[in-house]
Every structure is written in C-alpha cells, then in structure tokens.
N, C-alpha and C. Protein backbone atom coordinates (compact mmCIF):
# COMPACT_ATOMS: atom_id res chain seq x y z
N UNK A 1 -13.01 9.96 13.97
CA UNK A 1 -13.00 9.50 12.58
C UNK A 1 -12.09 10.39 11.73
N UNK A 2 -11.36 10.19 10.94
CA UNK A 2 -10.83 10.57 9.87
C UNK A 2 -11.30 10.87 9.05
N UNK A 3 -10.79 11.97 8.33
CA UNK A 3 -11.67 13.01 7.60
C UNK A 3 -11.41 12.77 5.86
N UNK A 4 -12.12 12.53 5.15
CA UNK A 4 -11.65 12.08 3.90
C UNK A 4 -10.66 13.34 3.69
N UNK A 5 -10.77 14.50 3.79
CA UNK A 5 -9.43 15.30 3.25
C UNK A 5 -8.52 14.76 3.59
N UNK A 6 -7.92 14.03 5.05
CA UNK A 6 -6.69 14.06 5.54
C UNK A 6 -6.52 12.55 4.90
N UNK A 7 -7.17 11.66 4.42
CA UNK A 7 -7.03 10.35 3.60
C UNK A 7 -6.76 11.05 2.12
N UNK A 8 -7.02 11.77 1.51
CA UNK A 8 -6.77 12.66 0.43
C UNK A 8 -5.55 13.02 0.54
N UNK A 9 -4.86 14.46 1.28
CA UNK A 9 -3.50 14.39 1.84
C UNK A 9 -2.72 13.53 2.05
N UNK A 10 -2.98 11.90 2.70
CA UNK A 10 -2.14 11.07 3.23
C UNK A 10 -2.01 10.95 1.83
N UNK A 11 -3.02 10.39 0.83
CA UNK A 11 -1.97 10.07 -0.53
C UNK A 11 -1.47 11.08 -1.46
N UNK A 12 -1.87 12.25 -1.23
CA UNK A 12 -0.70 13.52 -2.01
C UNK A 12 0.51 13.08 -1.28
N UNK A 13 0.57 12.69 0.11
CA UNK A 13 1.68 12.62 0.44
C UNK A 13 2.25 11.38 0.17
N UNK A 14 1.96 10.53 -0.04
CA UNK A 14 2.41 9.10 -0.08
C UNK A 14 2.83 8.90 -1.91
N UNK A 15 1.91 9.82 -2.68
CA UNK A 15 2.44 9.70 -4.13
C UNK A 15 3.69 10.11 -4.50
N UNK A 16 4.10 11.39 -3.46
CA UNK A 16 5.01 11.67 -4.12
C UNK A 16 6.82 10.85 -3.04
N UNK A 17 6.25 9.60 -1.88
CA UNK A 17 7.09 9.35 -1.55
C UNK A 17 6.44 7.46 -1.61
N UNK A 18 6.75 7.43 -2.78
CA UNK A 18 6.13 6.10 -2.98
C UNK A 18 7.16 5.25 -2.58
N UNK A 19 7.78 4.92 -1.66
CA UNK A 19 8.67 4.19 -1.32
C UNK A 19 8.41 3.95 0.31
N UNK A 20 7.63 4.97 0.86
CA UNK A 20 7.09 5.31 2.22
C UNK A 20 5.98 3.99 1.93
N UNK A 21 4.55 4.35 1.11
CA UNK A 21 3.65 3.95 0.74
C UNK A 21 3.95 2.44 0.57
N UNK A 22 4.83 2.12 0.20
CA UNK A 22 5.37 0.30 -0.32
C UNK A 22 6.05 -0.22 1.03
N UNK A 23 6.32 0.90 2.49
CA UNK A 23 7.20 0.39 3.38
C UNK A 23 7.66 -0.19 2.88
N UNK A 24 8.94 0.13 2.30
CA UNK A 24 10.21 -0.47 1.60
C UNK A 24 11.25 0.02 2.49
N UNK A 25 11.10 1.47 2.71
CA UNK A 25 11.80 2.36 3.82
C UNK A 25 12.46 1.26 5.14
N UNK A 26 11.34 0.59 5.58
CA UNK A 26 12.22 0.33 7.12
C UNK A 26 12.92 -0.99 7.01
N UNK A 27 13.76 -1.47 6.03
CA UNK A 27 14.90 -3.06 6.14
C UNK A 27 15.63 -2.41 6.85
N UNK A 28 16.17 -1.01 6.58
CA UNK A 28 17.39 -0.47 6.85
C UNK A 28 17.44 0.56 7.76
N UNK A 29 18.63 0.73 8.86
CA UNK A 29 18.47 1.70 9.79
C UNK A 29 18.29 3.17 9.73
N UNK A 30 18.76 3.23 8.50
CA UNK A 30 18.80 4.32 7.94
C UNK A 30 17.32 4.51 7.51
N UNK A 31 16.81 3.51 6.79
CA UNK A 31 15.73 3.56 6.00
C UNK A 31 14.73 3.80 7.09
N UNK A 32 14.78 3.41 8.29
CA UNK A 32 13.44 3.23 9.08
C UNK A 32 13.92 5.11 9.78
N UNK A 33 14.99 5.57 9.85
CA UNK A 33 15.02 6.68 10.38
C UNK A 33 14.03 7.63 9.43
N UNK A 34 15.01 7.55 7.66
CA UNK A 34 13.76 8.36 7.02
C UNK A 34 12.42 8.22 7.02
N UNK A 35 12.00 6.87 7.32
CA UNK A 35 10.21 6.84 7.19
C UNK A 35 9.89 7.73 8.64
N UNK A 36 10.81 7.70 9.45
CA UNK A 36 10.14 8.16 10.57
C UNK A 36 10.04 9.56 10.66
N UNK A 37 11.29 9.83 9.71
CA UNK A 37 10.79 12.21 9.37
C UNK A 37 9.72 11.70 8.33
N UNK A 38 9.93 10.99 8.11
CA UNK A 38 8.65 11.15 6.52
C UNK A 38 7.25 11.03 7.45
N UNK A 39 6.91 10.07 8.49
CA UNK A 39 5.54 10.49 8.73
C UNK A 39 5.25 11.35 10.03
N UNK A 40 7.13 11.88 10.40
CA UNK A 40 6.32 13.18 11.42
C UNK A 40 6.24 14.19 10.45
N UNK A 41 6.63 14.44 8.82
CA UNK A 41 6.35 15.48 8.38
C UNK A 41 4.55 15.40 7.78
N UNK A 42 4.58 14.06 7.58
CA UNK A 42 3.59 13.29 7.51
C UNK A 42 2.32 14.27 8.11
N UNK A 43 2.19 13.54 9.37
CA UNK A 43 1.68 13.76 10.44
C UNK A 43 1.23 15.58 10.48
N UNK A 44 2.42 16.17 10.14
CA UNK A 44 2.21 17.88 10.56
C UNK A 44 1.40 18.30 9.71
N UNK A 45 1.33 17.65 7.95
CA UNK A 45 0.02 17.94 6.76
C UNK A 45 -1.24 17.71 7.56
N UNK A 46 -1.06 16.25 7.65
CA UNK A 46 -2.64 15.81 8.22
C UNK A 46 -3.58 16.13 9.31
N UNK A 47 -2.52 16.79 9.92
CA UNK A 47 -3.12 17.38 11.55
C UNK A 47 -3.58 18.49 10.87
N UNK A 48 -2.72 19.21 10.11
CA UNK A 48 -3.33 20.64 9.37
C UNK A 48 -4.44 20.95 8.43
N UNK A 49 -4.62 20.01 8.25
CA UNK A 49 -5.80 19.68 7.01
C UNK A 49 -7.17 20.58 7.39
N UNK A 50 -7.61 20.46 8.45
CA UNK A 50 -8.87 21.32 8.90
C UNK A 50 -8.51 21.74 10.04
N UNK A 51 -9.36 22.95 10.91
CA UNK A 51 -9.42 23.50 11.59
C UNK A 51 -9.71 22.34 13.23
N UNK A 52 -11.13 21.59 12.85
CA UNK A 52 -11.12 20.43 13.61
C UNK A 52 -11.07 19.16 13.07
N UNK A 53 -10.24 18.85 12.46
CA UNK A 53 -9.88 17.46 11.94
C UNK A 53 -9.36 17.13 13.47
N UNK A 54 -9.22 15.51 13.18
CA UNK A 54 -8.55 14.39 14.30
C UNK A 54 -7.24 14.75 14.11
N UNK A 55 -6.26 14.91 14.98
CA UNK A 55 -4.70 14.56 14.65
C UNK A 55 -4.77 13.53 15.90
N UNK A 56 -3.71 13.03 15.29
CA UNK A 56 -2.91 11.62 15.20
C UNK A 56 -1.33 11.95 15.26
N UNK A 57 -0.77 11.26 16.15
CA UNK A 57 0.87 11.22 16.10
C UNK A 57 1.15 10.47 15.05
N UNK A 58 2.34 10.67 14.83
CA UNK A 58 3.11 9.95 13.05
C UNK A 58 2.64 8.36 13.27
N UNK A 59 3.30 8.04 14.42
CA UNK A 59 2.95 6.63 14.48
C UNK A 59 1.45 5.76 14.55
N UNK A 60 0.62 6.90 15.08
CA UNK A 60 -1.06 6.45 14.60
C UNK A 60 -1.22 6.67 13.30
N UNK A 61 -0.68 7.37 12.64
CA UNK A 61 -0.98 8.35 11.15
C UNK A 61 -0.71 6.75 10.06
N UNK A 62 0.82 6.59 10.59
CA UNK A 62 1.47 5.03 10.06
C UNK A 62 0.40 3.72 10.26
N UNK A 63 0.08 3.67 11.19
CA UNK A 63 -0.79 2.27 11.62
C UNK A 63 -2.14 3.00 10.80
N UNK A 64 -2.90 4.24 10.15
CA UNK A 64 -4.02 3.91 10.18
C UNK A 64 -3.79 4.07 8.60
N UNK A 65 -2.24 3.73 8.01
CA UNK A 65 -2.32 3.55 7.02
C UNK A 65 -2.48 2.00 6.66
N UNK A 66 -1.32 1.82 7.26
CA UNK A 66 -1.43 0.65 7.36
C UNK A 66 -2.44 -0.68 7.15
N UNK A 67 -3.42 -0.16 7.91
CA UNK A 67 -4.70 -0.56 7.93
C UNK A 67 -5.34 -0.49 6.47
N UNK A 68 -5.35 0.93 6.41
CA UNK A 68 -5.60 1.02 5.32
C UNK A 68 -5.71 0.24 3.65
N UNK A 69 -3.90 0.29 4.04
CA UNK A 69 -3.31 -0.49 2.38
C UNK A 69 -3.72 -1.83 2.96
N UNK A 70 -4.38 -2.33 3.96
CA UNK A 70 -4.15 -4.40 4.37
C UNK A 70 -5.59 -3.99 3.89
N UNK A 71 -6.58 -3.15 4.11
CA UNK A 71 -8.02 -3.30 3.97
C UNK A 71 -7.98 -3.29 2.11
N UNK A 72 -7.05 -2.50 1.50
CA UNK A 72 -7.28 -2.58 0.13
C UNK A 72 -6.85 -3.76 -0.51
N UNK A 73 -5.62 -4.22 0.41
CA UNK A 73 -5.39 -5.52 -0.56
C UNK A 73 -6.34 -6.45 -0.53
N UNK A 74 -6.67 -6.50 1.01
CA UNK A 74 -7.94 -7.53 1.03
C UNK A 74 -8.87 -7.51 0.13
N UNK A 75 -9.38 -6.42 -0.15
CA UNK A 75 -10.21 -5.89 -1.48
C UNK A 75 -9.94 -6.31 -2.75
N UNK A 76 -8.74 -6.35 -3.21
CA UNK A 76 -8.04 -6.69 -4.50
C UNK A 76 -8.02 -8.05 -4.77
N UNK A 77 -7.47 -8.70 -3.25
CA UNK A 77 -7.27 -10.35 -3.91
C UNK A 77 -8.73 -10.95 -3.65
N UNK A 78 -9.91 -9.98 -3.14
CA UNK A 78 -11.40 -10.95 -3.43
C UNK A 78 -11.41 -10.55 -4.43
N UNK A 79 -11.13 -9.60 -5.21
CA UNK A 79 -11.36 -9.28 -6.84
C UNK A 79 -11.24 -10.08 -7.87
N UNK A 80 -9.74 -10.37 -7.79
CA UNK A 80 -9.14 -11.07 -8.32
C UNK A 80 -9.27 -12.07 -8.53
N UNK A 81 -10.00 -12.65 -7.27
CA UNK A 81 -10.61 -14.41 -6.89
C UNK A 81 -12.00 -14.46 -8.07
N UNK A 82 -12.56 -13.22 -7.67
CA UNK A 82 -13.61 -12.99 -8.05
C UNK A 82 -13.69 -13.21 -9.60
N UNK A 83 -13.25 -12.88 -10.21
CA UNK A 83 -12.79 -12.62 -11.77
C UNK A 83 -12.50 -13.86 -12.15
N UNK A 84 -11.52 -14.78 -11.78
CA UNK A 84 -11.48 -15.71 -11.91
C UNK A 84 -12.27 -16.21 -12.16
N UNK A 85 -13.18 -16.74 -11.11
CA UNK A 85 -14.24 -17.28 -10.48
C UNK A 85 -15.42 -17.26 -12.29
N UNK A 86 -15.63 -16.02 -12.11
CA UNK A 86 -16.30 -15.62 -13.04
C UNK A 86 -15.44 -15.76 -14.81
N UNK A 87 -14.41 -16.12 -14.43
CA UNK A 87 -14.00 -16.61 -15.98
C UNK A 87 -13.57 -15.42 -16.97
N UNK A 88 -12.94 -13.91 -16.30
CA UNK A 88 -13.26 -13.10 -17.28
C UNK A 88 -14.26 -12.06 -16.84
N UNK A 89 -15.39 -12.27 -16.35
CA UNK A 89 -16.92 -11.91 -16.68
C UNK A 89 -16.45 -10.56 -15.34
N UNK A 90 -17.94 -10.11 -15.24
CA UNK A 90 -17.77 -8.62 -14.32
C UNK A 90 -17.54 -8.89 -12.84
N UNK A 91 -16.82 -8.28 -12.12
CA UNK A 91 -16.76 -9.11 -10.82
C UNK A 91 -18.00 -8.17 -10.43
N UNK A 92 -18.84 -8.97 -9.33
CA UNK A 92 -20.07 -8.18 -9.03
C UNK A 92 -20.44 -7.40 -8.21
N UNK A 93 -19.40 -7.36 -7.08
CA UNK A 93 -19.89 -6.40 -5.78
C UNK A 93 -18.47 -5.74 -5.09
N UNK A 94 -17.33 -5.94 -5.60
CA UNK A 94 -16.08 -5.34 -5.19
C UNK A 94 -15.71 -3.94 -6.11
N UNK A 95 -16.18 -2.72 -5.64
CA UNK A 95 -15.47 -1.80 -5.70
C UNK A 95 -14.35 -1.01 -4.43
N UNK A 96 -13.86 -0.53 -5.83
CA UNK A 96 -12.81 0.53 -4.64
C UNK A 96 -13.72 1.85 -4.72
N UNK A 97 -13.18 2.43 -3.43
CA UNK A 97 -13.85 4.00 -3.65
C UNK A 97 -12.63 4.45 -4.48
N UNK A 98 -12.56 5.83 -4.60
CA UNK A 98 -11.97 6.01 -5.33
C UNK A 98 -10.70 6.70 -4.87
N UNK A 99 -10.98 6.71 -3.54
CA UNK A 99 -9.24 6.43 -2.68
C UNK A 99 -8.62 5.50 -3.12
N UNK A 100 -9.77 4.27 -2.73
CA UNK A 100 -8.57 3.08 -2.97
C UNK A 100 -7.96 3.20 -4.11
N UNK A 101 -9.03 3.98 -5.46
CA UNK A 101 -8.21 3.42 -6.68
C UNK A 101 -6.83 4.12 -6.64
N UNK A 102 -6.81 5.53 -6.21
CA UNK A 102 -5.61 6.04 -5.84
C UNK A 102 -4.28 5.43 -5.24
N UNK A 103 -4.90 4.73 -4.11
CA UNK A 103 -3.80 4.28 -3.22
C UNK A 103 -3.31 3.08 -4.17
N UNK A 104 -4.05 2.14 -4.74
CA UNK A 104 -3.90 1.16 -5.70
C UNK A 104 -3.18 1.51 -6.49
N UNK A 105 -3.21 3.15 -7.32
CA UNK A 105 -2.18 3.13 -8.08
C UNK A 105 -0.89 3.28 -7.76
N UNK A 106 -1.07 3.90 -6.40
CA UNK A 106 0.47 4.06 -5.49
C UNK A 106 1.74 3.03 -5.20
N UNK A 107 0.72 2.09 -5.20
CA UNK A 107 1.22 1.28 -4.48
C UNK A 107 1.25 -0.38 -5.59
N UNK A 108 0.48 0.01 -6.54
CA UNK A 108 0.73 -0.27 -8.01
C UNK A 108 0.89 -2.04 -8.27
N UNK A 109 -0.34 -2.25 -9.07
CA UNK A 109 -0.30 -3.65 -9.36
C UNK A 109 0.55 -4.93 -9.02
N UNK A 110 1.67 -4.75 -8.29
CA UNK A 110 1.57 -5.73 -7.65
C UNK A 110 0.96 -6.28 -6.69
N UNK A 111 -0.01 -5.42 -5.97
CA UNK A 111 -0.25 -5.91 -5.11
C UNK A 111 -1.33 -6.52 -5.01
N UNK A 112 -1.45 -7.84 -4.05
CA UNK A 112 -2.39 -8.98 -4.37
C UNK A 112 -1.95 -10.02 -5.57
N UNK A 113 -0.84 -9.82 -5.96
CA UNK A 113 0.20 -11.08 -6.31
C UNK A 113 0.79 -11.83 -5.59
N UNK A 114 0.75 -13.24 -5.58
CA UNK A 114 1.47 -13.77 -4.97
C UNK A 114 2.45 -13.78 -5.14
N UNK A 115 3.44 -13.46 -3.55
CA UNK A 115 4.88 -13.26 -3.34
C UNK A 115 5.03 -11.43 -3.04
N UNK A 116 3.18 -10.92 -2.60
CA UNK A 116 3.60 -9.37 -2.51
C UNK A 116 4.59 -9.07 -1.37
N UNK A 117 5.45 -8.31 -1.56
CA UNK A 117 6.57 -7.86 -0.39
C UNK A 117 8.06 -8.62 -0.72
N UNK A 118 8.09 -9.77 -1.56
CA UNK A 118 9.35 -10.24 -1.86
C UNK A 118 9.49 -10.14 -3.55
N UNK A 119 9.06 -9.76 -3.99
CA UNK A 119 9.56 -9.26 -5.57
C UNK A 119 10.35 -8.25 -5.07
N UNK A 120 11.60 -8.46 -4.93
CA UNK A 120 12.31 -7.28 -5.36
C UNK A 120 12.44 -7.26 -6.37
N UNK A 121 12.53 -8.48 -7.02
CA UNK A 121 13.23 -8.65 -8.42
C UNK A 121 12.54 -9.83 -9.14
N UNK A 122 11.22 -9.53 -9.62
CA UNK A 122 10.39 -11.32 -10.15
C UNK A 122 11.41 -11.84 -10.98
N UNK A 123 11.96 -11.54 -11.53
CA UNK A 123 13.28 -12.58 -12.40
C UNK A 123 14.16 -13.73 -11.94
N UNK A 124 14.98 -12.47 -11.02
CA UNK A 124 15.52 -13.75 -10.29
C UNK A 124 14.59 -14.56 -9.52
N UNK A 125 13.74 -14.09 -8.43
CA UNK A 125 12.92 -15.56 -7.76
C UNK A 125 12.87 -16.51 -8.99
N UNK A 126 12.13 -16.51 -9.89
CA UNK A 126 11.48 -17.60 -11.12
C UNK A 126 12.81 -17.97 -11.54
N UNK A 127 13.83 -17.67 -11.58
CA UNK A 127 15.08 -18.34 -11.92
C UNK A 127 15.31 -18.94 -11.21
N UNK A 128 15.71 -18.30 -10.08
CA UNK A 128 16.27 -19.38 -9.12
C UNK A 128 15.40 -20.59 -8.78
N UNK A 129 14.34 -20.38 -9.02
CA UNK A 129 13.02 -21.83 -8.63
C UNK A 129 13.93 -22.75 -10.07
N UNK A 130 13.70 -22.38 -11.27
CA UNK A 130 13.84 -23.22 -12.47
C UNK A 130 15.41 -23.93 -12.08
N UNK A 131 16.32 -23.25 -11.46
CA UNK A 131 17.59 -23.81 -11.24
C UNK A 131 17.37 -24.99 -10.34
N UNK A 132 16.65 -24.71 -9.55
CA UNK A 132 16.91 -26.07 -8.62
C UNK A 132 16.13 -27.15 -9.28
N UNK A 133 15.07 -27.04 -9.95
CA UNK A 133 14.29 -28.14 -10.49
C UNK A 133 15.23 -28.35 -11.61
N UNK A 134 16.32 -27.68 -12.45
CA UNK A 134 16.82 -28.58 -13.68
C UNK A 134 18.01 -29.42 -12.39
N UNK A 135 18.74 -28.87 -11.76
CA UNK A 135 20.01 -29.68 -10.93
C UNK A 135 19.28 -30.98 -9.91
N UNK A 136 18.08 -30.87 -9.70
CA UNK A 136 17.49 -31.94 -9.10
C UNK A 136 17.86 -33.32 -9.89
C-alpha cells in the first residue's frame, strides 16, 4: 500500500510540474522523454519518503497516478451529475479527501468537462463547430 506521505510528495511534485500532472508531456518525443526524467526523478522522492515506504519504479509511480487522477475524475463527474440532479442543492455523499482536493486543483477545473483532454484551446473547438453549421 502506499503511504499517504508519498501521495502527499507525488503532488508537491506534480504541483510544481503541472504539465506532468495534465500528461500533456507525452504528444511529443521530446515531451515523452521529459516525463520520463520527470517520474524517474519522480520516483527517487517517493521511494525516499520513509524509511519503509513501498517503492515503485517511475513507471508504477506513473500508472498509480494515473489511476489515481481516472479515480478523481470519476469522482467529479458523479458530482457534477449529482448537483445537477439536485438542481443547485448539496450533492450528498461525494467527497474528495483532501488529496483529491489537491490533485483537483492541479489538474484544475477542467476536468470532468466535456471534451477533457482536447481543449487545447475551447475557442477555437466552439468556433469551428459554429462555422460549419452557418456554411451548411
């Protein structure tokens, strides 16, 4: 099991490389080289964290983030449903701990929008949709 310090660490580390955290890093060859020093440097915090903490190679370190940010979004868009649902009103049984709220801010309100991972740019998408419906 993973030790809440080294989930603590993963996002000291991930705040200050919020671009790691968004896997935005790997389109590019280049880009997937830096994520890959980024989570063996990654990796060398989290192994260090305690005396007997779990270590994990970069690439487990990556997947149990991974996991991670898919378990929070999942979290977010029942929220979201939730709220709805409720009109406004309190959603009733979805909290984050208070990792997630962390990682949530990391990784920062878009997520659990539809179209998460292709906003590069919400402008243009919604333009380009309105263009083809006026030339239709």
């Amino acid at each position: 099991m993973v030790i809440i310090q080294q989930i603590s660490a993963l996002l000291d580390f991930l705040e200050s490389q919020p671009e790691l955290a968004l896997g935005h890093c790997s389109r590019t060859s280049e880009g997937r080289s830096f994520a890959k020093r980024r989570w063996v440097e990654c990796a060398q915090i989290l192994n260090s964290v305690g005396a007997d903490c779990p270590n994990k190679s970069p690439m487990e370190w990556r997947a149990f983030y991974n996991e991670y940010k898919c378990k929070l979004v999942k979290k977010i868009k029942l929220k979201k449903r939730e709220l709805s649902a409720t009109g406004g009103g309190p959603a009733k049984n979805i909290k984050l701990t208070p990792l997630q709220e962390r990682l949530y801010d990391i990784i920062g309100r878009d997520i659990g929008e539809p179209l998460a991972g292709v906003r590069h740019n919400p402008l243009s998408v919604s333009f380009h949709h309105h263009h083809h419906h006026i030339n239709r």
